[in-house]
C-alpha atoms as a PDB file:
ATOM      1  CA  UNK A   1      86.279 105.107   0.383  1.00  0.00           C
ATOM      2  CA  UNK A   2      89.939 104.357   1.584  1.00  0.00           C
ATOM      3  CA  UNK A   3      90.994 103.894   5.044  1.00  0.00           C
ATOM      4  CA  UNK A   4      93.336 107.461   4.067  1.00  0.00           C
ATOM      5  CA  UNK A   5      90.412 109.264   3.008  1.00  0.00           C
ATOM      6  CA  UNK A   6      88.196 108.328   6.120  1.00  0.00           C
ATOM      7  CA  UNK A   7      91.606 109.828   8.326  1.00  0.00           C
ATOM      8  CA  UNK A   8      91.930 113.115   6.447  1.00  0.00           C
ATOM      9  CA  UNK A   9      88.263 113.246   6.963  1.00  0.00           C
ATOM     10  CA  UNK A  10      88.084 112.592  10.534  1.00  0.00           C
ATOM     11  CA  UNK A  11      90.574 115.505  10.635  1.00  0.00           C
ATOM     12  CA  UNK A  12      88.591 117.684   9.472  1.00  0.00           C
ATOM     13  CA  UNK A  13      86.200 117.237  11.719  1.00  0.00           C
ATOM     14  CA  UNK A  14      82.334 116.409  12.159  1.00  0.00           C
ATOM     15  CA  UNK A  15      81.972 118.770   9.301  1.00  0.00           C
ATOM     16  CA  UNK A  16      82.902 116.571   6.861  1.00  0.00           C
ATOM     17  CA  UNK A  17      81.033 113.519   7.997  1.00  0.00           C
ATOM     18  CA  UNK A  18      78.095 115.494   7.780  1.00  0.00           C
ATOM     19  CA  UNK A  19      79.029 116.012   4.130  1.00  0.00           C
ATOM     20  CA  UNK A  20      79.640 112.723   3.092  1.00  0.00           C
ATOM     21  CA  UNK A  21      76.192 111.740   4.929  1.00  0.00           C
ATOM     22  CA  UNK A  22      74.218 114.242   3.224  1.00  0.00           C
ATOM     23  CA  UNK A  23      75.986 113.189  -0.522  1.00  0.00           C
ATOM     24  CA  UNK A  24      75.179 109.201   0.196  1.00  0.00           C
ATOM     25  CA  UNK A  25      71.892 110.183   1.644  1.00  0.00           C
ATOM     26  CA  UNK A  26      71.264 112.449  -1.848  1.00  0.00           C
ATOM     27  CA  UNK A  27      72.776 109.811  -4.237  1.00  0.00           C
ATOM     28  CA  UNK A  28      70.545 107.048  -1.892  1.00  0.00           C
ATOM     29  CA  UNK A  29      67.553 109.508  -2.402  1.00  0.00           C
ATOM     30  CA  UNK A  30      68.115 109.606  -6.112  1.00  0.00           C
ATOM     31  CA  UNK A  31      68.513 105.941  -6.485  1.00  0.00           C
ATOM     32  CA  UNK A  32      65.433 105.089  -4.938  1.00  0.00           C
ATOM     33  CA  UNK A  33      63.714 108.212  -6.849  1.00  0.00           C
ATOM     34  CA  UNK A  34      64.964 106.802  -9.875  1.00  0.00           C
ATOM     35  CA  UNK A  35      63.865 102.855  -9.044  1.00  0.00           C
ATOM     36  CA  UNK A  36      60.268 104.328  -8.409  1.00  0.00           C
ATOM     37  CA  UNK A  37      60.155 105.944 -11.368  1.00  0.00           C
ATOM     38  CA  UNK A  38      61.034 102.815 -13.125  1.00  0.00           C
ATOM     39  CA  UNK A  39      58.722 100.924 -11.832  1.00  0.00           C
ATOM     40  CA  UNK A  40      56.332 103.254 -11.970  1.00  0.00           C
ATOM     41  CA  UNK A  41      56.753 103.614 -15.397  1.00  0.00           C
ATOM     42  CA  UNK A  42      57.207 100.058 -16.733  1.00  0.00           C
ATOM     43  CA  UNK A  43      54.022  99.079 -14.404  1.00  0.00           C
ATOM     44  CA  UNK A  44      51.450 101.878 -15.400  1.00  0.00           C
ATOM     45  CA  UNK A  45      52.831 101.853 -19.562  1.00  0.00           C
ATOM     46  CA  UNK A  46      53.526  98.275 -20.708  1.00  0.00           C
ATOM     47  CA  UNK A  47      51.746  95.538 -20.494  1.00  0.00           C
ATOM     48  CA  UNK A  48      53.715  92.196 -19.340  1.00  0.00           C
ATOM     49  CA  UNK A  49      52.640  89.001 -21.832  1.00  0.00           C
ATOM     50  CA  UNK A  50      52.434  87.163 -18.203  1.00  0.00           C
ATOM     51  CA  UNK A  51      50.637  89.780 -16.497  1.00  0.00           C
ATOM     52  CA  UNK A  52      46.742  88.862 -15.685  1.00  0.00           C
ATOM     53  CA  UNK A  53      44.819  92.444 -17.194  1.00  0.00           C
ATOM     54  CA  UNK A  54      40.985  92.540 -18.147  1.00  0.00           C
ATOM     55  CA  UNK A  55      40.408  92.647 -21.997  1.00  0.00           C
ATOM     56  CA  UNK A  56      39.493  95.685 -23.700  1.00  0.00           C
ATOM     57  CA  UNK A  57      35.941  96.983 -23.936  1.00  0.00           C
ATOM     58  CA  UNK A  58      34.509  95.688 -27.441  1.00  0.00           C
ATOM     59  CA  UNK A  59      34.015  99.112 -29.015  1.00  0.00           C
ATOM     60  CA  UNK A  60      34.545  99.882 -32.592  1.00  0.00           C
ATOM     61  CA  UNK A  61      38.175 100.828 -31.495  1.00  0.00           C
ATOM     62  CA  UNK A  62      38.961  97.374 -30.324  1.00  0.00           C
ATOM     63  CA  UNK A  63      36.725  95.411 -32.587  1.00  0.00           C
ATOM     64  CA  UNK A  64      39.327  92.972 -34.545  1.00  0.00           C
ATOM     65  CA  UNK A  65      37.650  92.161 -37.586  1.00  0.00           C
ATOM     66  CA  UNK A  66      36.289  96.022 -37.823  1.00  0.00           C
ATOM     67  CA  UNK A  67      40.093  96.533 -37.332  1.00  0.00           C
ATOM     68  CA  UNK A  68      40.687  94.067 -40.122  1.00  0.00           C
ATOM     69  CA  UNK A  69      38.709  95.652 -42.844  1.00  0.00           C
ATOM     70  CA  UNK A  70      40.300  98.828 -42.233  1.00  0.00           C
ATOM     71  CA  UNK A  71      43.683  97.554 -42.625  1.00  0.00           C
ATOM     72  CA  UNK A  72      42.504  95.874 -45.728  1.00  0.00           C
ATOM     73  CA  UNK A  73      40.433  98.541 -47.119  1.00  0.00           C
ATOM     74  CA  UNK A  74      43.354 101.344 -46.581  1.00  0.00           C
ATOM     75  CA  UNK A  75      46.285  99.053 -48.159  1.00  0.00           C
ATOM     76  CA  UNK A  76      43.920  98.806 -50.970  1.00  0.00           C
ATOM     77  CA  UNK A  77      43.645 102.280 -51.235  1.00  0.00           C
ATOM     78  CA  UNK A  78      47.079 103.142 -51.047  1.00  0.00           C
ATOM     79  CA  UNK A  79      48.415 100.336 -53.014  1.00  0.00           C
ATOM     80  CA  UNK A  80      46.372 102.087 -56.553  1.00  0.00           C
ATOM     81  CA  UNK A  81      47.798 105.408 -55.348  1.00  0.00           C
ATOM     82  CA  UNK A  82      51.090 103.717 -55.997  1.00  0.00           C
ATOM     83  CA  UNK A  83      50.384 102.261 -58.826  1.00  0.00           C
ATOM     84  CA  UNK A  84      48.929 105.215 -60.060  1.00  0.00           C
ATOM     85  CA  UNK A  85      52.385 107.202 -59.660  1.00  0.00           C
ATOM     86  CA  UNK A  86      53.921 104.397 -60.717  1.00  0.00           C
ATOM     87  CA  UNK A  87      52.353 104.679 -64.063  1.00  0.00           C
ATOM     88  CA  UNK A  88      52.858 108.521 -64.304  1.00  0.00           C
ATOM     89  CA  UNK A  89      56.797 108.029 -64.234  1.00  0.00           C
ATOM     90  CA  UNK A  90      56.538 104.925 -65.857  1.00  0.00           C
ATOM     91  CA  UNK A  91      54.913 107.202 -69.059  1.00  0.00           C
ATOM     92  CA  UNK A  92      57.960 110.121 -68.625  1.00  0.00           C
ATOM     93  CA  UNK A  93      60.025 107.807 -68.870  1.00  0.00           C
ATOM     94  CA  UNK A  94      58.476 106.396 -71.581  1.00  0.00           C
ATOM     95  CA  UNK A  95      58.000 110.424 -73.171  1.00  0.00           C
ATOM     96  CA  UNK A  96      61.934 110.937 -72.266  1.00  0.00           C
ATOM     97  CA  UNK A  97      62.367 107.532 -74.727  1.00  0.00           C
ATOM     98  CA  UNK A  98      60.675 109.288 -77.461  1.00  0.00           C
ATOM     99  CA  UNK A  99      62.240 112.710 -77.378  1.00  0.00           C
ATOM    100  CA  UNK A 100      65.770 111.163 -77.497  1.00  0.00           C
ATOM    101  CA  UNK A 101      65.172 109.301 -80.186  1.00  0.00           C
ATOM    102  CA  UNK A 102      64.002 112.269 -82.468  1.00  0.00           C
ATOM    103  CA  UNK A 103      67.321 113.864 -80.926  1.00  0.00           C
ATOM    104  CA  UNK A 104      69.325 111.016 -82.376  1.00  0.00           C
ATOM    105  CA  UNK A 105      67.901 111.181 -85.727  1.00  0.00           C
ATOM    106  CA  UNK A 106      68.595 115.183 -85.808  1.00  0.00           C
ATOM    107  CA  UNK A 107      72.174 114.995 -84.293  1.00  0.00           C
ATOM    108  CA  UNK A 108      72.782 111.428 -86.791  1.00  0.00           C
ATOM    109  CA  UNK A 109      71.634 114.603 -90.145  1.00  0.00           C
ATOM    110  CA  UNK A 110      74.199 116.944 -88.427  1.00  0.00           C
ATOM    111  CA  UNK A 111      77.083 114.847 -88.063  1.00  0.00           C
ATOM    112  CA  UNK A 112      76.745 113.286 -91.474  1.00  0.00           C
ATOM    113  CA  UNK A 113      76.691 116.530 -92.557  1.00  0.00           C
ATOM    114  CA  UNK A 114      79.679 118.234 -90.940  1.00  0.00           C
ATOM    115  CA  UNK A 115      81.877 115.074 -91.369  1.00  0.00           C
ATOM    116  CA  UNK A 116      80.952 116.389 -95.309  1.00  0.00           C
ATOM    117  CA  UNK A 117      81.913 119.888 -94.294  1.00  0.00           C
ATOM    118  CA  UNK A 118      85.259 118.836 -93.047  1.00  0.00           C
ATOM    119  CA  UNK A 119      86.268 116.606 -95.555  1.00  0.00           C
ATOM    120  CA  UNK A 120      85.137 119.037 -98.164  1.00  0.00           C
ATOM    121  CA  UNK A 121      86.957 122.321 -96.011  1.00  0.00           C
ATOM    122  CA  UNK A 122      90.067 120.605 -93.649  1.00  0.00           C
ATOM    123  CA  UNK A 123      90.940 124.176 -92.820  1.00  0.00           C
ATOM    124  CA  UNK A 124      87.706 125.729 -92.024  1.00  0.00           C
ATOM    125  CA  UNK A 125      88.061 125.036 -88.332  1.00  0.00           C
ATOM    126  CA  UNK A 126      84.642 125.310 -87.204  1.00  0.00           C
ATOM    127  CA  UNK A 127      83.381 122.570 -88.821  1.00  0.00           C
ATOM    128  CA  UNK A 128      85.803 120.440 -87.243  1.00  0.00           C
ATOM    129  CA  UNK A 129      84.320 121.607 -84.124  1.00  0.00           C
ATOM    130  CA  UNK A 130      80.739 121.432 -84.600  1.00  0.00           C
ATOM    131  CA  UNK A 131      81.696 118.026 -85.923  1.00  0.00           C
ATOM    132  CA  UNK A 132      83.358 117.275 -82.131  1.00  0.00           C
ATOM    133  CA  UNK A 133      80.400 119.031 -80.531  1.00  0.00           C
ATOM    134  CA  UNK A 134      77.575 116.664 -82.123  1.00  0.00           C
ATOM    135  CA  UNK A 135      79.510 113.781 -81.348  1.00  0.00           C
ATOM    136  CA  UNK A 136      79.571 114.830 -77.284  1.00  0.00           C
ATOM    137  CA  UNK A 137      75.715 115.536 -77.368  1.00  0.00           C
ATOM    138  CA  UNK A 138      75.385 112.610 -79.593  1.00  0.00           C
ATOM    139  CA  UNK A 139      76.993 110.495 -76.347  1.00  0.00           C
ATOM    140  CA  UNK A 140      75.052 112.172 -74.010  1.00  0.00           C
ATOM    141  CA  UNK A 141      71.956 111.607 -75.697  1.00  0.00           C
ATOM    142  CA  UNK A 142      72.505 107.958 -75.454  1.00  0.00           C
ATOM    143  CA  UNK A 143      72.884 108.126 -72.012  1.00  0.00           C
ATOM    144  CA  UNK A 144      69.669 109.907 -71.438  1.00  0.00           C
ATOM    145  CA  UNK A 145      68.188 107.352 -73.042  1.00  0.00           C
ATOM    146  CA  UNK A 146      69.559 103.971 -71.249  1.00  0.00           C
ATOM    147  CA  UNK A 147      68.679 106.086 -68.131  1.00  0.00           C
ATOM    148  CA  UNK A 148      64.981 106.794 -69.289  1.00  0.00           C
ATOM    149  CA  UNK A 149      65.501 102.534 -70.034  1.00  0.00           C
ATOM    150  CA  UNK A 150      66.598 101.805 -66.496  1.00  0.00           C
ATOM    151  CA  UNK A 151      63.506 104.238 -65.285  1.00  0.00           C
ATOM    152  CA  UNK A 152      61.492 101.713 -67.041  1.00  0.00           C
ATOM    153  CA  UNK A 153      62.832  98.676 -65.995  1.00  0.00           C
ATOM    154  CA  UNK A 154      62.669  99.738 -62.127  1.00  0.00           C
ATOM    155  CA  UNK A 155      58.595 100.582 -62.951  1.00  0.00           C
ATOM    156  CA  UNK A 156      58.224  97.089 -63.754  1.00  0.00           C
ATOM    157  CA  UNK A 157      60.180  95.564 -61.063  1.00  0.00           C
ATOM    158  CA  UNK A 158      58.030  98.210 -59.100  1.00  0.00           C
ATOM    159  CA  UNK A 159      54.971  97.098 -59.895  1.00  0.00           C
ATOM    160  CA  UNK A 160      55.984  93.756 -59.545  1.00  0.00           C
ATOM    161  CA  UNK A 161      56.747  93.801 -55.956  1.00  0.00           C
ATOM    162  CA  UNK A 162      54.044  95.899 -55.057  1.00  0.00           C
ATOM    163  CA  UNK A 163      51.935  92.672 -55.922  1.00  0.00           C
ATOM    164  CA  UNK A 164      52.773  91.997 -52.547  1.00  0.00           C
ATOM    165  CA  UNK A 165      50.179  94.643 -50.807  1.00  0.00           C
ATOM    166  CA  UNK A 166      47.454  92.785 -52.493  1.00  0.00           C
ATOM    167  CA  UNK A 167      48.513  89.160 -51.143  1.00  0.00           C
ATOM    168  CA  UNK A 168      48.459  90.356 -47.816  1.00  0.00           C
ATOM    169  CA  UNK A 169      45.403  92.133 -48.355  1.00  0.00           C
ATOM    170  CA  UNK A 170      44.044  88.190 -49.218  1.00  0.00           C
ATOM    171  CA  UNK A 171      45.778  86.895 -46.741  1.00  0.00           C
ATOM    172  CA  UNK A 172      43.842  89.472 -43.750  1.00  0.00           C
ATOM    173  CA  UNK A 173      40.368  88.457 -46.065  1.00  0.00           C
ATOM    174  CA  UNK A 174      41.022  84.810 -45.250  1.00  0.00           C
ATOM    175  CA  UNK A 175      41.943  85.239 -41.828  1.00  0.00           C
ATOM    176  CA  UNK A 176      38.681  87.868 -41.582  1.00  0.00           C
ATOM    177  CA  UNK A 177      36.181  85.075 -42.855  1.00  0.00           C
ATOM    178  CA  UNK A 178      37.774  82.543 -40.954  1.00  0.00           C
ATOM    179  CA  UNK A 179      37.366  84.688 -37.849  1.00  0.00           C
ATOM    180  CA  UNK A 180      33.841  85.532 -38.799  1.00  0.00           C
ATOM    181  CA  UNK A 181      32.755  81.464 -39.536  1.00  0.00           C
ATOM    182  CA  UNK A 182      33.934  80.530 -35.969  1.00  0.00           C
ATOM    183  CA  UNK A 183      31.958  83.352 -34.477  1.00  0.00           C
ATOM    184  CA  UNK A 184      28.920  81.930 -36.347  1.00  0.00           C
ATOM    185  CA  UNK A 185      29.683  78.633 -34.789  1.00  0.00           C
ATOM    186  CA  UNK A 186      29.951  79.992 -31.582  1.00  0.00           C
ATOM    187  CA  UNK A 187      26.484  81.745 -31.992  1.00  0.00           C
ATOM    188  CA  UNK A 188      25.153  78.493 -33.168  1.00  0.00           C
ATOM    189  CA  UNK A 189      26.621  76.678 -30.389  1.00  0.00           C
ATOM    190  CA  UNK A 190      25.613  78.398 -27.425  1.00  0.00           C
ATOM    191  CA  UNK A 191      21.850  79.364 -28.853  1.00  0.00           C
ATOM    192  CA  UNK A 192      19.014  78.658 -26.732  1.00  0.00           C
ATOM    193  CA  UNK A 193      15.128  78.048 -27.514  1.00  0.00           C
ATOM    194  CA  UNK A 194      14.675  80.044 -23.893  1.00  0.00           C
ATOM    195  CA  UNK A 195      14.673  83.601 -23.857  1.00  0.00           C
ATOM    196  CA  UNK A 196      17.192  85.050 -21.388  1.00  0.00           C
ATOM    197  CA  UNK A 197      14.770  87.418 -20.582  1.00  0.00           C
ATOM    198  CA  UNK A 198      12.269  84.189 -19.167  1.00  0.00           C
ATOM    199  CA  UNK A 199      15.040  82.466 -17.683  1.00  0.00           C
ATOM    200  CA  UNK A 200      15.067  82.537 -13.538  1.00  0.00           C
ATOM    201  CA  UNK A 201      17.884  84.120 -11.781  1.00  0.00           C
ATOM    202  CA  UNK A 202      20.972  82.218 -10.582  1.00  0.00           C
ATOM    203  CA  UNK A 203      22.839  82.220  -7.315  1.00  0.00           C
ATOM    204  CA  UNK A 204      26.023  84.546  -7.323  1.00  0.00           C
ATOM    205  CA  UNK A 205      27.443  82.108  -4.925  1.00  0.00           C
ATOM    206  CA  UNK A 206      26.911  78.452  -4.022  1.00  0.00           C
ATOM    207  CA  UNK A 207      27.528  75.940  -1.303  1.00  0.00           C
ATOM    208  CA  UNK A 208      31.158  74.882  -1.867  1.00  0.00           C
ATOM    209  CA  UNK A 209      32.533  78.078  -3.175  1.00  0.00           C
ATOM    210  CA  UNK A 210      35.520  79.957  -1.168  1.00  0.00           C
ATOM    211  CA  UNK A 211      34.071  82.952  -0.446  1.00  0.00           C
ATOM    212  CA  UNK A 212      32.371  84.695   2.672  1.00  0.00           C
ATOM    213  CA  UNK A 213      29.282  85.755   1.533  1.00  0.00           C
ATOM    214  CA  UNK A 214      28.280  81.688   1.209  1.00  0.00           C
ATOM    215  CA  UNK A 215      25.561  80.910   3.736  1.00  0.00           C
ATOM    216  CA  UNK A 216      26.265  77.904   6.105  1.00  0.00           C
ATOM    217  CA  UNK A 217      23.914  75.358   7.631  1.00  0.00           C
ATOM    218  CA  UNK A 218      23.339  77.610  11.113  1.00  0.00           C
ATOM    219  CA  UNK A 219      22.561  80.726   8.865  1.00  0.00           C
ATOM    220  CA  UNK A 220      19.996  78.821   6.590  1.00  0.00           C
ATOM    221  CA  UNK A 221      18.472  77.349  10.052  1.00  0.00           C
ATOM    222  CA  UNK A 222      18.196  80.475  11.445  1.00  0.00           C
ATOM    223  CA  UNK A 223      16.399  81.831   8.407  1.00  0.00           C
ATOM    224  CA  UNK A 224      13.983  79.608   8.414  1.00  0.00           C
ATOM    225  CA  UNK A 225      13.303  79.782  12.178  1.00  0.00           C
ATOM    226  CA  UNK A 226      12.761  83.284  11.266  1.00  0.00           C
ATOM    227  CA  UNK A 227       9.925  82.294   8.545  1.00  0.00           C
ATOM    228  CA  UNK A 228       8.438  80.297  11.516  1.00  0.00           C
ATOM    229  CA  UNK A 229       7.883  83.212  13.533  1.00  0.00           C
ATOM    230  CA  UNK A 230       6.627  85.554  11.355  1.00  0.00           C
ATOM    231  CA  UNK A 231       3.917  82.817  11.026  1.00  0.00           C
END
């Protein structure tokens, strides 16, 4: 705010002033509304890669390798449903092929046979233009068929990089049985001949940990003063 602002407003009287603290104390109330909600947001919804959080429960939802062989077993799935479509267009196109070529054959008879017509009759005008008229459907029919080509050529480039799915789906396999040999280790590693169930409990807390609930020298004296006099 300029210095002529703050006059005109002192003009005007305490009226004013109250407006101008009741707009900053609004805009400072929305500010602060709005940094709360950011941090509210960006602490209770994302998780920070530095950010110490427990791990998830190990349910089938969070399971990796279970997660694993779905991923693997579903790109499978879809990957021959693709192919499978693939293959449908692949044989219209293929269908299309055929067709035209029975079309060029028929419209090869009919022009050979009204370039006859016209040389034989140069004034009968409709010959001259069913002669013209093959000829167009004759070029048209060529393009249908380098377009039914083109359809066939992208099918196999298709299918080609398609091969893809089924690399990664090796690729998640290897990573799956790698995953599942170290957790074998592990198992092997960390086996005992004892049962837990036979194995005595441990202290929660020993001498030398920081924590309160460690007993010191006067309260293990005192407890076994207190064995002495139940004696």
């Amino acid at each position: 705010m300029t210095q002529e602002e703050l006059d005109a407003l002192m003009q005007d009287g305490d009226s004013g002033l109250q407006e101008i603290d009741l707009d900053e104390a609004h805009n400072s109330r929305a500010t602060e509304s709005s940094a709360v909600s950011d941090t509210f947001s960006a602490s209770n919804f994302r998780v920070h890669a530095t950010k110490q959080w427990p791990p998830p429960p190990p349910d089938r939802d969070h399971k990796v390798v279970h997660q694993l062989d779905d991923v693997t077993r579903d790109t499978e799935v879809k990957t021959n449903e693709v192919f499978d479509q693939l293959d449908i267009i692949s044989s219209g196109a293929d269908n299309i092929l055929k067709s035209a070529k029975i079309f060029k054959e028929y419209l090869a008879n009919q022009e050979n046979l009204f370039l006859k017509l016209t040389d034989r009759f140069p004034h009968v005008h409709s010959f001259k233009q069913a002669l013209e008229s093959t000829q167009e459907i004759q070029q048209e029919n060529a393009r249908i068929m380098d377009l039914a080509n083109d359809c066939s050529d992208a099918m196999l480039q298709a299918m080609d990089i398609m091969q893809f799915q089924d690399i990664n789906r090796q690729r998640i396999e290897r990573v799956i049985n790698v995953m599942r040999a170290l957790a074998q280790y592990m198992n092997s590693l960390f086996e005992s001949k004892i049962d837990d169930s036979k194995r005595v409990d441990s202290a929660v807390y020993i001498a030398g940990d920081n924590n309160p609930n460690v007993a010191n020298a006067e309260d293990i004296e005192n407890l076994i003063a207190s064995f002495g006099q139940k004696k």
